[in-house]
Protein backbone atom coordinates (compact mmCIF):
# COMPACT_ATOMS: atom_id res chain seq x y z
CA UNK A 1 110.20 66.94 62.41
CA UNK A 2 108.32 69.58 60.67
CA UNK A 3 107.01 73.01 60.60
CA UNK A 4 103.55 73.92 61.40
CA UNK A 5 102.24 76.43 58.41
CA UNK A 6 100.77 79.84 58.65
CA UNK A 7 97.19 78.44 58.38
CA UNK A 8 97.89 75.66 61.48
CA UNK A 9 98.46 72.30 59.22
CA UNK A 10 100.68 70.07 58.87
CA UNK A 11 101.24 67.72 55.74
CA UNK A 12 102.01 64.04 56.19
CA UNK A 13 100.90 61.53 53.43
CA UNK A 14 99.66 63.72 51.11
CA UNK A 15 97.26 64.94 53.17
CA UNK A 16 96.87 68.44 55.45
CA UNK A 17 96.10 68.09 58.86
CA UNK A 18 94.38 71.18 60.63
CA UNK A 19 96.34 71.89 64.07
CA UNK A 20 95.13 75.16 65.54
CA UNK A 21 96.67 78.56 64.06
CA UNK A 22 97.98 79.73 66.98
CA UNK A 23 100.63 77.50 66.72
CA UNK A 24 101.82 78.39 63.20
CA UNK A 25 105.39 78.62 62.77
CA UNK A 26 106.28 75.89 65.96
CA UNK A 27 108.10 72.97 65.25
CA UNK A 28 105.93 69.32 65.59
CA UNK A 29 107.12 65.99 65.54
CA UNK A 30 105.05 63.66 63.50
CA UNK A 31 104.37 59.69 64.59
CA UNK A 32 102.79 57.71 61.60
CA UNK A 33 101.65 54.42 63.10
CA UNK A 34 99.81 52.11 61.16
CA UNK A 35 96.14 53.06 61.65
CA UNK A 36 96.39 56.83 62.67
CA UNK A 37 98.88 60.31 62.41
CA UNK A 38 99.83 61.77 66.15
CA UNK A 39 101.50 65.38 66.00
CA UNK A 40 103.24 66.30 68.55
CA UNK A 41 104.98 69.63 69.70
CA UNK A 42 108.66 70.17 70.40
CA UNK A 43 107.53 69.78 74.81
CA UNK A 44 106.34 66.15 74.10
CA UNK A 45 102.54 67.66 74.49
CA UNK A 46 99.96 65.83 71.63
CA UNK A 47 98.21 68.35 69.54
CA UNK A 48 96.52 66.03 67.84
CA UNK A 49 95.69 62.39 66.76
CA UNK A 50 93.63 61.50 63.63
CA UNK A 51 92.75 58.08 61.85
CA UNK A 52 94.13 57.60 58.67
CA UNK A 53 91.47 59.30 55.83
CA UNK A 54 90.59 57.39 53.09
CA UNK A 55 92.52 57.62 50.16
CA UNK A 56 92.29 60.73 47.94
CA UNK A 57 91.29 63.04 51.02
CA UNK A 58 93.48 66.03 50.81
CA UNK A 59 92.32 67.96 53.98
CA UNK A 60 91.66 66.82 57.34
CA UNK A 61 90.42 69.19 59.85
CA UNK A 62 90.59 69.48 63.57
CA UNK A 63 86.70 68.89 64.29
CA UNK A 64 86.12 72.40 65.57
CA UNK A 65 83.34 74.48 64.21
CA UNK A 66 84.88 77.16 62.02
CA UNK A 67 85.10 80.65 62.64
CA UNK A 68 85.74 82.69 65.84
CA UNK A 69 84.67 81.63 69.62
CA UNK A 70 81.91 83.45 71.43
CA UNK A 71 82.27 84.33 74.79
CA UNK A 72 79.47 83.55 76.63
């Protein structure tokens, strides 16, 4: 179990993992399997799954284009 940060990661393995800021401050529940991280908040729900990086990565983010959303 773990904290999510003010700036949405988590840290597992030496590594941050981007989660979304809007859930900074929740509690998430971490699975390390073998081949990939799963983070998972406190309703069961998966935020998010990511392979392992290679070693030496430090930061690992979620895959969404930065900055804010435009409504369209």
């Amino acid at each position: 179990m773990t904290r999510i940060r003010d700036n949405g990661t988590v840290f597992a393995r030496r590594t941050l993992f981007q989660t979304s800021r809007t859930l900074a401050g929740a509690i998430a529940y971490l699975v390390e399997e073998e081949h990939a991280l799963m983070v998972f908040d406190s309703q069961g729900t998966l935020i998010i799954e990511h392979p392992w990086p290679e070693p030496g990565t430090r930061y690992v983010g979620s895959g969404r284009p930065r900055g804010r959303r435009t409504m369209h």
